[in-house]
PDB file of N, CA and C in Angstrom:
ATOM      1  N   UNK A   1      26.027  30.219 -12.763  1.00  0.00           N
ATOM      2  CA  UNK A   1      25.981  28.889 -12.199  1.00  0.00           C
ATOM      3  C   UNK A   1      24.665  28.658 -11.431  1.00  0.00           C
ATOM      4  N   UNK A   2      24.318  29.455 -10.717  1.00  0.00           N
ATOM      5  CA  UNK A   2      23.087  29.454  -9.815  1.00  0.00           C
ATOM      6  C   UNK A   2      22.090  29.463 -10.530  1.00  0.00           C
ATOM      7  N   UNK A   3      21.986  30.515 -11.871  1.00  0.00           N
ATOM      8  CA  UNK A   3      21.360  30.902 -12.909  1.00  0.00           C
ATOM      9  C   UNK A   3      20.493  29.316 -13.409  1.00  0.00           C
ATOM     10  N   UNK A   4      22.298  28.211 -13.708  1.00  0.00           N
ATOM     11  CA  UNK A   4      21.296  26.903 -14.947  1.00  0.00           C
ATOM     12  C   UNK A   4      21.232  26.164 -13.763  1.00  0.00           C
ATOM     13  N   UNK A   5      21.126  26.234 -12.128  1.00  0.00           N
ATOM     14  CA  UNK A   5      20.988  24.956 -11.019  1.00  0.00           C
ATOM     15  C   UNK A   5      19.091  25.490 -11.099  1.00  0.00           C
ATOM     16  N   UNK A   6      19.028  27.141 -11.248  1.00  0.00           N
ATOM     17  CA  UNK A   6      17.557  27.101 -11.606  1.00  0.00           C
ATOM     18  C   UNK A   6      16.619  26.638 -12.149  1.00  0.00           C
ATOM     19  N   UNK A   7      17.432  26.524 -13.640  1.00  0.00           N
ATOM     20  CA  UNK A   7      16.626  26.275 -14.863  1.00  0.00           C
ATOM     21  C   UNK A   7      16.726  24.675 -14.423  1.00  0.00           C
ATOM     22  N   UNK A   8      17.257  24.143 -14.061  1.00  0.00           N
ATOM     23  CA  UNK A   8      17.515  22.565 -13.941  1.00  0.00           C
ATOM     24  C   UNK A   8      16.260  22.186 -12.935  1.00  0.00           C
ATOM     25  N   UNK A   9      16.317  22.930 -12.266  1.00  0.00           N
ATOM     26  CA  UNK A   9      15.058  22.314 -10.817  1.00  0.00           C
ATOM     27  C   UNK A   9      13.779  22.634 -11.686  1.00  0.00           C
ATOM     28  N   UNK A  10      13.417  23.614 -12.598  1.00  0.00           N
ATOM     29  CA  UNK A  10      12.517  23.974 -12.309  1.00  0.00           C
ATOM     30  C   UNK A  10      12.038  23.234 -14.078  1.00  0.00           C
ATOM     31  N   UNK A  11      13.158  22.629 -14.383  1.00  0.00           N
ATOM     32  CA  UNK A  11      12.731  21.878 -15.786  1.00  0.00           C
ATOM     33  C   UNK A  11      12.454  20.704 -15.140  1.00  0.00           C
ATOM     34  N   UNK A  12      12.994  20.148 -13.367  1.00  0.00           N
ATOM     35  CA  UNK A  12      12.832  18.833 -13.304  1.00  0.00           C
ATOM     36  C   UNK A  12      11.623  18.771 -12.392  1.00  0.00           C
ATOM     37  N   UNK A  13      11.373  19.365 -11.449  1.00  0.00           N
ATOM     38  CA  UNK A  13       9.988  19.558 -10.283  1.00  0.00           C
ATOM     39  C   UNK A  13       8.633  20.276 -10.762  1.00  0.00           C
ATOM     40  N   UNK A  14       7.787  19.621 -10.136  1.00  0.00           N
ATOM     41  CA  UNK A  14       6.215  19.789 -10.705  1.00  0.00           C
ATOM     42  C   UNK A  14       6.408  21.025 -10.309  1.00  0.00           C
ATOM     43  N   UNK A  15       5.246  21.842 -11.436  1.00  0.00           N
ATOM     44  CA  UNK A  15       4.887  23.167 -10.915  1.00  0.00           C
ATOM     45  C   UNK A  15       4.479  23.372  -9.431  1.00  0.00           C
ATOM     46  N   UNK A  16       3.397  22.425  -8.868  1.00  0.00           N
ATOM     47  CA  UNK A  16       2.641  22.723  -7.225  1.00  0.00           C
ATOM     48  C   UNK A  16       3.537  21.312  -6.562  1.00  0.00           C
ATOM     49  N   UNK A  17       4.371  21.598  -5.547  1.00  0.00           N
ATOM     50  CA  UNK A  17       4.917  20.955  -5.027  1.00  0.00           C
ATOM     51  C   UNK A  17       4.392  20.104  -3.731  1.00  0.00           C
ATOM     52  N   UNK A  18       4.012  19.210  -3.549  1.00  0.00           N
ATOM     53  CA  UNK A  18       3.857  18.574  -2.279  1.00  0.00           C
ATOM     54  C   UNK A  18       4.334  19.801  -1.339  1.00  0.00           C
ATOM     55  N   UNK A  19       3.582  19.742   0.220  1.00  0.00           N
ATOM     56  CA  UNK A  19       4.165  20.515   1.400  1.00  0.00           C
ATOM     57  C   UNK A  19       4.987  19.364   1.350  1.00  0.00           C
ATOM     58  N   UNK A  20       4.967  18.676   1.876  1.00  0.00           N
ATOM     59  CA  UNK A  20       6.232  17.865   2.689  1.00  0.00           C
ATOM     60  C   UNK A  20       6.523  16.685   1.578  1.00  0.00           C
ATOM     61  N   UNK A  21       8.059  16.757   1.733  1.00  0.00           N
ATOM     62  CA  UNK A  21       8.587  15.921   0.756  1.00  0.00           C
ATOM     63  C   UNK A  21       8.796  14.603   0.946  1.00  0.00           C
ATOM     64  N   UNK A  22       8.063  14.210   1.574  1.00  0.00           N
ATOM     65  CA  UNK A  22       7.801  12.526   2.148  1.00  0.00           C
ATOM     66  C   UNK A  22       6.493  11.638   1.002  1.00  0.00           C
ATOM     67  N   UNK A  23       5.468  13.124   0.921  1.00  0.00           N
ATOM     68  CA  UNK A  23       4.304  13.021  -0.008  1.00  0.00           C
ATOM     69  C   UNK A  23       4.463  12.459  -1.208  1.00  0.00           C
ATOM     70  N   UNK A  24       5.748  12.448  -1.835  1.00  0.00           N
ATOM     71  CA  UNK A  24       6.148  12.281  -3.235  1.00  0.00           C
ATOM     72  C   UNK A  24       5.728  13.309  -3.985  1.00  0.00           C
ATOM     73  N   UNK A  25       5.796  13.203  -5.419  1.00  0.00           N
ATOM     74  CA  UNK A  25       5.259  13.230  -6.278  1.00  0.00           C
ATOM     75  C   UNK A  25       6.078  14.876  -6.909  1.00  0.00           C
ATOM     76  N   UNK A  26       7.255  14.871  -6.327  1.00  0.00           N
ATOM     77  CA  UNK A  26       7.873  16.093  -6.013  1.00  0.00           C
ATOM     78  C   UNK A  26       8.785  15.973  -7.707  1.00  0.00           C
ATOM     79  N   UNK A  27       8.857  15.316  -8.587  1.00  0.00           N
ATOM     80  CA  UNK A  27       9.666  15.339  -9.779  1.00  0.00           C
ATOM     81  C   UNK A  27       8.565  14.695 -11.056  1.00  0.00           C
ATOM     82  N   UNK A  28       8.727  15.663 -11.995  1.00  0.00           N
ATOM     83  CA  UNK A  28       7.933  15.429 -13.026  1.00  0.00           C
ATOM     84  C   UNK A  28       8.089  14.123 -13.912  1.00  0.00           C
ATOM     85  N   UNK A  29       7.156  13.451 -13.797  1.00  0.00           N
ATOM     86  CA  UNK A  29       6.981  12.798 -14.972  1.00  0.00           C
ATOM     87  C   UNK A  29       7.811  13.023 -16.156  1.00  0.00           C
ATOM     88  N   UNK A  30       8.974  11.200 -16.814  1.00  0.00           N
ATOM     89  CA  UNK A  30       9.404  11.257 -17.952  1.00  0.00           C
ATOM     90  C   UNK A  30      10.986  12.218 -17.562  1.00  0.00           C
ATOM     91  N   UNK A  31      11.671  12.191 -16.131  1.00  0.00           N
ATOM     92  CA  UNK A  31      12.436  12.802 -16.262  1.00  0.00           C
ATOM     93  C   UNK A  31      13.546  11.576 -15.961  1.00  0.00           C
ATOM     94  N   UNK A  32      12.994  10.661 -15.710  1.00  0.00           N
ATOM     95  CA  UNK A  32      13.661   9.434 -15.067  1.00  0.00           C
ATOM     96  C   UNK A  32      13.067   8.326 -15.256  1.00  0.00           C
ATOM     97  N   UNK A  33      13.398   7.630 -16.417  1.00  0.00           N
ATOM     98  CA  UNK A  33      12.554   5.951 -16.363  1.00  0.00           C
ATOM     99  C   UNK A  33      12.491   5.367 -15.651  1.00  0.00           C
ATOM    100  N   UNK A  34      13.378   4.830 -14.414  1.00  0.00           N
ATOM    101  CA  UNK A  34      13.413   4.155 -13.451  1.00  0.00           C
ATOM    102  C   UNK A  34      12.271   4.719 -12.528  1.00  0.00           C
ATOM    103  N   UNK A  35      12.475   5.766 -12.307  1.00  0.00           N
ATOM    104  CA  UNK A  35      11.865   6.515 -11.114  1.00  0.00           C
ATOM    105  C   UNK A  35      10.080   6.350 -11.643  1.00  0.00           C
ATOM    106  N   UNK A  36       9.814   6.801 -12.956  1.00  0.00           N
ATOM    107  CA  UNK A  36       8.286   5.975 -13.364  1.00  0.00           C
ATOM    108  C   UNK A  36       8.009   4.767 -13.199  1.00  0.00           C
ATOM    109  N   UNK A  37       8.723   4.408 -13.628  1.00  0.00           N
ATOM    110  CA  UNK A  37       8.662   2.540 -13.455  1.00  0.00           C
ATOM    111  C   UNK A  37       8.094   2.175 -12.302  1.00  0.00           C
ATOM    112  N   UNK A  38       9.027   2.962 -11.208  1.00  0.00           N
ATOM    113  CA  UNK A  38       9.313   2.500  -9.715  1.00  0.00           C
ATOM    114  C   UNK A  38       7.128   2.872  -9.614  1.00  0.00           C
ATOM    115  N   UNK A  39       7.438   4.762  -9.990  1.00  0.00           N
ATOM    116  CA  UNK A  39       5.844   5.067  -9.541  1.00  0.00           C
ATOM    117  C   UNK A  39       4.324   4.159  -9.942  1.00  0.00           C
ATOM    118  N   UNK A  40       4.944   3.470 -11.098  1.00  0.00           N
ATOM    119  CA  UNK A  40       3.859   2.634 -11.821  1.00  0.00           C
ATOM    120  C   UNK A  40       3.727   1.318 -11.395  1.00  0.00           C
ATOM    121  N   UNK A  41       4.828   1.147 -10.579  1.00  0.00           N
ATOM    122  CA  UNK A  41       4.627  -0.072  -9.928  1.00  0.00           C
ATOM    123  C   UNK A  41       3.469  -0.004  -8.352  1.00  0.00           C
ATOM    124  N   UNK A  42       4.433   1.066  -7.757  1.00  0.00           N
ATOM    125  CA  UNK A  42       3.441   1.253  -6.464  1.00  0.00           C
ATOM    126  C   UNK A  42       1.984   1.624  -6.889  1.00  0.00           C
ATOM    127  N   UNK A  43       1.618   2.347  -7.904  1.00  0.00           N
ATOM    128  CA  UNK A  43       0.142   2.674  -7.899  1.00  0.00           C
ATOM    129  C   UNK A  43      -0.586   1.376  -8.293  1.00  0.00           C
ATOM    130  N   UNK A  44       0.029   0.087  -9.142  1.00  0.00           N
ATOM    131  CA  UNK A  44      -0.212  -1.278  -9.822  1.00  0.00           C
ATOM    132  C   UNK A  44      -0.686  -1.538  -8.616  1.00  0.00           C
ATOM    133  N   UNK A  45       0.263  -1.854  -7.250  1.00  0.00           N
ATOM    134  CA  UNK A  45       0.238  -2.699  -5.677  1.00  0.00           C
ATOM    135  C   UNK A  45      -0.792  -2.038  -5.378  1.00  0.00           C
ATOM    136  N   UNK A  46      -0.697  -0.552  -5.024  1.00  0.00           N
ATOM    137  CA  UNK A  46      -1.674   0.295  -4.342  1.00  0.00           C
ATOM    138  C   UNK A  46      -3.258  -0.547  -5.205  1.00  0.00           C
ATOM    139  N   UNK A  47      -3.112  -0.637  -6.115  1.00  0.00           N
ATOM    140  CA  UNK A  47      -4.586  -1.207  -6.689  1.00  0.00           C
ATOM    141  C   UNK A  47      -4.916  -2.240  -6.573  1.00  0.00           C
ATOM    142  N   UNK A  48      -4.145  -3.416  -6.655  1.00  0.00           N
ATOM    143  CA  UNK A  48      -4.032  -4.520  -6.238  1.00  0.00           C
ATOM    144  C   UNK A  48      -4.743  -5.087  -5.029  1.00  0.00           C
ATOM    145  N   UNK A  49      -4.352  -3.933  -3.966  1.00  0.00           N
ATOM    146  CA  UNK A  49      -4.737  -4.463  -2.511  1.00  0.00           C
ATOM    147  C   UNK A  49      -5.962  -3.970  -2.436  1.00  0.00           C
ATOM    148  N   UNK A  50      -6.321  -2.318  -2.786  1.00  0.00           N
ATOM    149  CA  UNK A  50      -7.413  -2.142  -2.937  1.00  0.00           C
ATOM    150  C   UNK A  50      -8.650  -3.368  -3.953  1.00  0.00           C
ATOM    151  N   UNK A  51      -8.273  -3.954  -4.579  1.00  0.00           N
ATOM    152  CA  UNK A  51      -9.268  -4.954  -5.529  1.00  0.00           C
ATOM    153  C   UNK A  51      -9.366  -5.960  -4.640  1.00  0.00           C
ATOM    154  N   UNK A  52      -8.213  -6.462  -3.669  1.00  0.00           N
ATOM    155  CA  UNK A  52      -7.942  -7.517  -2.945  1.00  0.00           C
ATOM    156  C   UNK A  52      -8.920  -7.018  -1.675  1.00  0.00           C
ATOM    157  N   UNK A  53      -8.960  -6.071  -1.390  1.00  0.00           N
ATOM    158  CA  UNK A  53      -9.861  -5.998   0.033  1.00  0.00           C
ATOM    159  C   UNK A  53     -11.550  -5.661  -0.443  1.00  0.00           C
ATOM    160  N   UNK A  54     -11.419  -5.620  -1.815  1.00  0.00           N
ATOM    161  CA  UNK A  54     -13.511  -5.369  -2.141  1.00  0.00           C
ATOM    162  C   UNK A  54     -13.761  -6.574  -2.718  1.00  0.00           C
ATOM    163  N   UNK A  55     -12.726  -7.800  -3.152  1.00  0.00           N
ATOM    164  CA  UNK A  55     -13.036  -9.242  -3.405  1.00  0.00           C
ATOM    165  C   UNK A  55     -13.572  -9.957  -2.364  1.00  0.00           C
ATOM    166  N   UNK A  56     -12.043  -9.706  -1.033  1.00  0.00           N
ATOM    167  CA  UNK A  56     -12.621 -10.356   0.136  1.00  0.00           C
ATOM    168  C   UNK A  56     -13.963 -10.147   1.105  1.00  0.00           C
ATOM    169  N   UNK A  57     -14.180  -8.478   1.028  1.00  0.00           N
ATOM    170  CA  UNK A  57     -15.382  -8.350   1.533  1.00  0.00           C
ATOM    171  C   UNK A  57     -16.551  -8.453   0.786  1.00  0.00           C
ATOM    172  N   UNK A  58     -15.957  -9.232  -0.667  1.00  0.00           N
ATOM    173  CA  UNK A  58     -17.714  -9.357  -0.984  1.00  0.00           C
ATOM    174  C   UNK A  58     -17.808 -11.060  -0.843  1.00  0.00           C
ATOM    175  N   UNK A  59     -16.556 -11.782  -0.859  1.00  0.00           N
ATOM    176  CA  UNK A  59     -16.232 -12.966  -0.598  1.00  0.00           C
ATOM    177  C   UNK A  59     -17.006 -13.771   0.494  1.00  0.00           C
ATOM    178  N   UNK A  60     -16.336 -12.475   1.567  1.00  0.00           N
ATOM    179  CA  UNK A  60     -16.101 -13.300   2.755  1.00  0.00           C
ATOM    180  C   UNK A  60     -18.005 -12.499   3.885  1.00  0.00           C
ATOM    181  N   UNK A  61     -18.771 -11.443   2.939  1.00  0.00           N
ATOM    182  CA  UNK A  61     -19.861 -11.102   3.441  1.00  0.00           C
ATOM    183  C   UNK A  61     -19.293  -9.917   4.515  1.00  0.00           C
ATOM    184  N   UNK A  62     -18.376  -9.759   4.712  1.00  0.00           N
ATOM    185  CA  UNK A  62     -17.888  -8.581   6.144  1.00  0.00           C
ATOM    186  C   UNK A  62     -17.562  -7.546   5.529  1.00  0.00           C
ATOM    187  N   UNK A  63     -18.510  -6.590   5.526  1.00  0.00           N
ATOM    188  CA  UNK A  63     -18.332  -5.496   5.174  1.00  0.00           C
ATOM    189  C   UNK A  63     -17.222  -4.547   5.821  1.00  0.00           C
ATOM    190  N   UNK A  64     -16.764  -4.813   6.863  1.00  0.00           N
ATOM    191  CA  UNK A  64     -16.264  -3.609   7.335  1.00  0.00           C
ATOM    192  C   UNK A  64     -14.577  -4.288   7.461  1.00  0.00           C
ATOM    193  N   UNK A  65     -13.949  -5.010   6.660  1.00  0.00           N
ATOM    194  CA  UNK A  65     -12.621  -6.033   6.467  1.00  0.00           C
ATOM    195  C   UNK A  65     -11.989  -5.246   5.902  1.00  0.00           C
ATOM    196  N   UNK A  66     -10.813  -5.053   6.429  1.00  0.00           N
ATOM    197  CA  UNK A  66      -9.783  -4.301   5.710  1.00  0.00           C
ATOM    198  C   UNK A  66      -8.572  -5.067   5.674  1.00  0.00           C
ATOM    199  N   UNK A  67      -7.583  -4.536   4.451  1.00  0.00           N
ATOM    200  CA  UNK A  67      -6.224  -4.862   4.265  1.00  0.00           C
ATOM    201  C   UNK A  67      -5.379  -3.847   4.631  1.00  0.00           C
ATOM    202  N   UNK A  68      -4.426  -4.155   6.030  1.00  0.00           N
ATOM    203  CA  UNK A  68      -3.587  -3.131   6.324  1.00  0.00           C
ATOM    204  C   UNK A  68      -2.179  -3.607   6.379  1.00  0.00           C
ATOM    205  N   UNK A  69      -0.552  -2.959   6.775  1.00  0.00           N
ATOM    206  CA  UNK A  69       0.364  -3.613   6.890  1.00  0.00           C
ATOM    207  C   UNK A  69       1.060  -2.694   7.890  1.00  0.00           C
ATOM    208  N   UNK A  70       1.988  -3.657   8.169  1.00  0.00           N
ATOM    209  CA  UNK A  70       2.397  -2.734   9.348  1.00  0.00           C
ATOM    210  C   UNK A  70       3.675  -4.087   9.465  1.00  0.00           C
ATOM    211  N   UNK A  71       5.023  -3.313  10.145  1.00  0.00           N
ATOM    212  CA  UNK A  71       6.504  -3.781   9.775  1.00  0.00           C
ATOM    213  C   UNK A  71       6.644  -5.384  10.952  1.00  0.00           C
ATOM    214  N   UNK A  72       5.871  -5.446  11.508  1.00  0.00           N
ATOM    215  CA  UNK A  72       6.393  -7.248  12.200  1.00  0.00           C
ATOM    216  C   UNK A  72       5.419  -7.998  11.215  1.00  0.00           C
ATOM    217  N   UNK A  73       4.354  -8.054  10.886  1.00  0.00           N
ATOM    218  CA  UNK A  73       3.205  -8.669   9.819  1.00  0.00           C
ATOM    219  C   UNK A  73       3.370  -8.559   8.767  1.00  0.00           C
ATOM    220  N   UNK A  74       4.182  -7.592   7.678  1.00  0.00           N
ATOM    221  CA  UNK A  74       3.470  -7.272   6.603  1.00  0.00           C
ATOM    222  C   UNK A  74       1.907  -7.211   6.381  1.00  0.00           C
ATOM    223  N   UNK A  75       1.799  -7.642   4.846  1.00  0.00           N
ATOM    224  CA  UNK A  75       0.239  -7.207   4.835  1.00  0.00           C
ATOM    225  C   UNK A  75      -0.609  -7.813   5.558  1.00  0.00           C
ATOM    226  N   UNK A  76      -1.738  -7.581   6.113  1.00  0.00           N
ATOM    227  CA  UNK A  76      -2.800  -8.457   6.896  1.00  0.00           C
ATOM    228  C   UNK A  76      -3.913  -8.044   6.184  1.00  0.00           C
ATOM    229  N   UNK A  77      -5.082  -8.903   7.276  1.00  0.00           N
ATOM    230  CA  UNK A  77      -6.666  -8.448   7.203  1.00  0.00           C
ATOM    231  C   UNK A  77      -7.148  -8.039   8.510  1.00  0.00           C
ATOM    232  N   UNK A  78      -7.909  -6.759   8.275  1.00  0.00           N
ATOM    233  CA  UNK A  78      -8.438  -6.896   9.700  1.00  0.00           C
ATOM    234  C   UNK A  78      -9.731  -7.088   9.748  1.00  0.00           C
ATOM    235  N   UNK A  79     -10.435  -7.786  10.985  1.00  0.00           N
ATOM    236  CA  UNK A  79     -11.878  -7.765  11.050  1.00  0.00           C
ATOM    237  C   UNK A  79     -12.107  -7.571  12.315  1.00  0.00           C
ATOM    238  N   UNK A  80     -13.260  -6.748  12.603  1.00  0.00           N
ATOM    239  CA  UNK A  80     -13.739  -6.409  13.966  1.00  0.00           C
ATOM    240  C   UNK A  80     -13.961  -7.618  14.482  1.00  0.00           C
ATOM    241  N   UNK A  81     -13.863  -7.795  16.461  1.00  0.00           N
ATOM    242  CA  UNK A  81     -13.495  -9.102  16.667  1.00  0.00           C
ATOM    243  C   UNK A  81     -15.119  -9.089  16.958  1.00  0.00           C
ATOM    244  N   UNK A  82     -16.020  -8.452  16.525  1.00  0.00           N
ATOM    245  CA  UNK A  82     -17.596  -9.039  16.563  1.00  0.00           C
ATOM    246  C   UNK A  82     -17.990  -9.786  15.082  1.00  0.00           C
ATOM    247  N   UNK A  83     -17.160  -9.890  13.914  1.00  0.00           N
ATOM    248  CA  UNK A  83     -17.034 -10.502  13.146  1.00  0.00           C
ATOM    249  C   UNK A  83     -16.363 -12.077  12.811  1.00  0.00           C
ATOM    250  N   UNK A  84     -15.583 -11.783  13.846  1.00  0.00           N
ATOM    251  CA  UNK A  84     -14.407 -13.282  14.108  1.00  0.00           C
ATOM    252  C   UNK A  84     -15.137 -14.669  13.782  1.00  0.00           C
ATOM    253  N   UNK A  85     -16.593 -14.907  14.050  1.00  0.00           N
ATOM    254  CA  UNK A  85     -17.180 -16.135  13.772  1.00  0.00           C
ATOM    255  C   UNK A  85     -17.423 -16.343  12.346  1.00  0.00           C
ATOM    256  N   UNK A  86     -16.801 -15.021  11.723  1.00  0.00           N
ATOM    257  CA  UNK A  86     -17.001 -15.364   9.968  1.00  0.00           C
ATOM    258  C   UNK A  86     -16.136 -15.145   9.151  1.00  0.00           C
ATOM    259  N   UNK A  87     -14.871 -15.528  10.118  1.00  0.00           N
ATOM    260  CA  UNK A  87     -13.680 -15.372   9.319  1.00  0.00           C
ATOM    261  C   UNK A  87     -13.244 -16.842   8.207  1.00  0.00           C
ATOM    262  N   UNK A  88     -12.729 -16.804   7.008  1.00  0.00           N
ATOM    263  CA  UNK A  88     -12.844 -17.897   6.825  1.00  0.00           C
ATOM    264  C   UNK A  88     -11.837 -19.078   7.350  1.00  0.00           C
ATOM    265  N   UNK A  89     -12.093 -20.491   6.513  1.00  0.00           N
ATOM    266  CA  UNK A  89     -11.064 -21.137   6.997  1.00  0.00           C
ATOM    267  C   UNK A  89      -9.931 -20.804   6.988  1.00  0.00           C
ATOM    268  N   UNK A  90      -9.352 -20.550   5.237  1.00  0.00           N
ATOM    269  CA  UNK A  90      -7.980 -20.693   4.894  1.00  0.00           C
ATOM    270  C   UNK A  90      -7.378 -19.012   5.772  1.00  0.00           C
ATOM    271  N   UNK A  91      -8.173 -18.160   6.160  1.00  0.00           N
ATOM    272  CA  UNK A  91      -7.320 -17.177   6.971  1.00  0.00           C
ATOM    273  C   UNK A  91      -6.569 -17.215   8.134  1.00  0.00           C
ATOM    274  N   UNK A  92      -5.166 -17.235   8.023  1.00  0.00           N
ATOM    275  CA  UNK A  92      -3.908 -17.637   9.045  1.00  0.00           C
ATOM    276  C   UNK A  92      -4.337 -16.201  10.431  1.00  0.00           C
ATOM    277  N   UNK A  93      -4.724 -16.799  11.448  1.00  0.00           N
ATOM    278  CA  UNK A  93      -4.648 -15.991  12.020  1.00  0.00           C
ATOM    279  C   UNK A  93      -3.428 -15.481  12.976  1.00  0.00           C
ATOM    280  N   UNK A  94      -3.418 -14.019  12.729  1.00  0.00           N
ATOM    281  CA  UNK A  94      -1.875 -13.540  13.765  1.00  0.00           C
ATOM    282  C   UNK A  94      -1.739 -12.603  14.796  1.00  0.00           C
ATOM    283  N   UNK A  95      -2.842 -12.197  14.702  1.00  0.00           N
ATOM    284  CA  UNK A  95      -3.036 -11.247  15.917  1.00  0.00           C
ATOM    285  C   UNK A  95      -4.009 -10.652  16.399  1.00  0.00           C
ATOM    286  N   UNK A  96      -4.479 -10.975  17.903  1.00  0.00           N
ATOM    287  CA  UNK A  96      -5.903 -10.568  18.252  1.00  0.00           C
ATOM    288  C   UNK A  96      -5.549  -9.131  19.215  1.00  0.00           C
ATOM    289  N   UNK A  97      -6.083  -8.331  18.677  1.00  0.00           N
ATOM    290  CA  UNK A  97      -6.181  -7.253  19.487  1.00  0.00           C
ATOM    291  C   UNK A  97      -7.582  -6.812  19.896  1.00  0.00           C
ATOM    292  N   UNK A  98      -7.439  -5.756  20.649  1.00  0.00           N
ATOM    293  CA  UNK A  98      -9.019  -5.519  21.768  1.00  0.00           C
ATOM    294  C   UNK A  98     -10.479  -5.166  21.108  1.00  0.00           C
ATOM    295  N   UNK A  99      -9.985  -4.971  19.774  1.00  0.00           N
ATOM    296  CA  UNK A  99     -11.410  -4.933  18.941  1.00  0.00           C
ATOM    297  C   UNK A  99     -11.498  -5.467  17.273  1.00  0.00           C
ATOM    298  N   UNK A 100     -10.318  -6.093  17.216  1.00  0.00           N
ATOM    299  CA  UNK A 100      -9.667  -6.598  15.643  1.00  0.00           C
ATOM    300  C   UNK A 100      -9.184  -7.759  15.662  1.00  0.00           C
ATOM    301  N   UNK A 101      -9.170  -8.724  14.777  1.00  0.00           N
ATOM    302  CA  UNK A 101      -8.509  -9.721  14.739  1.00  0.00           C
ATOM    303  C   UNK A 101      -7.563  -9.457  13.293  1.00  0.00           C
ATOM    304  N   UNK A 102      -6.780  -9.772  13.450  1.00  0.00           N
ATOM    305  CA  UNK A 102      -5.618  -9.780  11.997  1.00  0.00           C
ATOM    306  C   UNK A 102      -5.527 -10.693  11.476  1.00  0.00           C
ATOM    307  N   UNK A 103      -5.290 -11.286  10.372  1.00  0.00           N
ATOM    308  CA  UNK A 103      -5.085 -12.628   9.783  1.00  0.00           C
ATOM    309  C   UNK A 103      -4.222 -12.075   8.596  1.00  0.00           C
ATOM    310  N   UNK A 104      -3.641 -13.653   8.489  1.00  0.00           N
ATOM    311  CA  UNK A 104      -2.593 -13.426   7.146  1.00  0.00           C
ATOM    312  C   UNK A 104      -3.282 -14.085   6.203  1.00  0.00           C
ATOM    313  N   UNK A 105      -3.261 -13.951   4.866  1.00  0.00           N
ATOM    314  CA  UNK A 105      -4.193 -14.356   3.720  1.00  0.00           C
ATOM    315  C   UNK A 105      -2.940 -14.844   2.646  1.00  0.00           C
ATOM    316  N   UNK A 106      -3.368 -16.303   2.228  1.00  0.00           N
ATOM    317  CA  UNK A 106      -2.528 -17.223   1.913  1.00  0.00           C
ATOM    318  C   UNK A 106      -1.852 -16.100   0.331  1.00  0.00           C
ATOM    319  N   UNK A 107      -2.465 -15.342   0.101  1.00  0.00           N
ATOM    320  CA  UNK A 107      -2.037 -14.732  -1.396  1.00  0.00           C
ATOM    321  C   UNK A 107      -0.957 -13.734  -1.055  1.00  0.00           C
ATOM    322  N   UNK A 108      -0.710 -13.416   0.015  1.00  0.00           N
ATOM    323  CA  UNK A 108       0.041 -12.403   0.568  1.00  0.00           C
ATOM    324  C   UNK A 108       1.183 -13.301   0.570  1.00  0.00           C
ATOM    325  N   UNK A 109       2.810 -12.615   0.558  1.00  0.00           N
ATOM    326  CA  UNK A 109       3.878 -13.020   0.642  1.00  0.00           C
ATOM    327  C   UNK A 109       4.457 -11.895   1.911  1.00  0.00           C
ATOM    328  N   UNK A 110       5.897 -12.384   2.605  1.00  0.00           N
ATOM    329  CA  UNK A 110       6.071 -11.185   3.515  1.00  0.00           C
ATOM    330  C   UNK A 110       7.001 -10.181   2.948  1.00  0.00           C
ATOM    331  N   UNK A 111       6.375  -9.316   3.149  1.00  0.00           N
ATOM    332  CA  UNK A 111       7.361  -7.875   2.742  1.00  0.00           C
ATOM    333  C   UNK A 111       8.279  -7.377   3.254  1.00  0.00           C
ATOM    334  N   UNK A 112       9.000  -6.472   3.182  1.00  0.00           N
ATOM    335  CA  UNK A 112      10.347  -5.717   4.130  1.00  0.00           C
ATOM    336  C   UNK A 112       9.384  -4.596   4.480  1.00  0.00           C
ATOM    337  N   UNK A 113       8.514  -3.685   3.241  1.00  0.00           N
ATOM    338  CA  UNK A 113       7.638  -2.263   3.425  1.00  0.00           C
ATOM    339  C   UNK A 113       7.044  -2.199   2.846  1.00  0.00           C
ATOM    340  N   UNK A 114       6.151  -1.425   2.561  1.00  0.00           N
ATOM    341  CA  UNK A 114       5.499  -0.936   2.370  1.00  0.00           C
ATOM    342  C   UNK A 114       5.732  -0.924   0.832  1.00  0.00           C
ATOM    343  N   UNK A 115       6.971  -0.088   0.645  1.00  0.00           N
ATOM    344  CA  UNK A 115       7.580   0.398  -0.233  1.00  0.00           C
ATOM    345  C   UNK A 115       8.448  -0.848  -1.025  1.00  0.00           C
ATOM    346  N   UNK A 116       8.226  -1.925  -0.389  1.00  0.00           N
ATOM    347  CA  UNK A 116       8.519  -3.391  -1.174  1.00  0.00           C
ATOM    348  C   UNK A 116       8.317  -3.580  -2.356  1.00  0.00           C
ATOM    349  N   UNK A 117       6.741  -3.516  -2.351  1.00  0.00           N
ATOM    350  CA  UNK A 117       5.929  -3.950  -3.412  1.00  0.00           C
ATOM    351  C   UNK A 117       5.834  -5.310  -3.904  1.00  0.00           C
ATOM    352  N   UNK A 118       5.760  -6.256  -2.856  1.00  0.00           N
ATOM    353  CA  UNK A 118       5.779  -7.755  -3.178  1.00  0.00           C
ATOM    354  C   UNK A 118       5.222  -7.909  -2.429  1.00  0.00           C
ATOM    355  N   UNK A 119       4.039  -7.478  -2.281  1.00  0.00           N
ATOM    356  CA  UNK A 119       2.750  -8.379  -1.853  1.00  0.00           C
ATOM    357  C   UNK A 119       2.168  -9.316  -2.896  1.00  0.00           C
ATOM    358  N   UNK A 120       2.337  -9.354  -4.037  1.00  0.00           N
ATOM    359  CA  UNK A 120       1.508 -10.150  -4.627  1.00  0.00           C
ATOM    360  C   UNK A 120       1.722 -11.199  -4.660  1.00  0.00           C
TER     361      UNK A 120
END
């Protein structure tokens, strides 16, 4: 019994395992359609935002603009607040902190997480 719970883990988990199992990536590929699906979706978003934050900073001239999220905002923008005079119009602004300004960007929708995946 212990013998096929072996053969079972070790037909279903990558050879080099993540240290910590928060990392993902802890079950092989093609053992679960859903579970690809799910992974092919987050790396789609993960790219998404990345394309979305080298549009806006070539857009908007601010090099140093990022797209971050965090659970009362969902996704934002941030810009150093020595940048703030070149933020554009249509950016909703939501939160000024001591060296950042945040804004919400009309293409963004609000998320539950991270792990949503409906930012787009």
């Amino acid at each position: 019994m212990l013998e096929e719970l072996a053969q079972k883990l070790h037909a279903h988990l990558v050879e080099s395992p993540p240290i910590l199992i928060k990392e993902g990536g802890l079950i092989r590929p093609s053992i679960n359609p859903l579970l690809d699906e799910r992974k092919a979706t987050v790396e789609a978003d993960q790219q998404w935002i990345a394309n979305l934050e080298v549009d806006e900073r070539a857009k908007t001239g601010i090099s140093t603009l990022k797209v971050g999220f965090n659970k009362t905002f969902g996704y934002y923008i941030s810009i150093s607040r020595t940048k703030a005079d070149q933020v554009p119009a249509h950016y909703i602004r939501k939160q000024t902190l001591t060296n950042e300004e945040r804004l919400h960007h009309p293409r963004f929708k609000r998320t539950r997480s991270p792990d949503s995946h409906g930012a787009r």
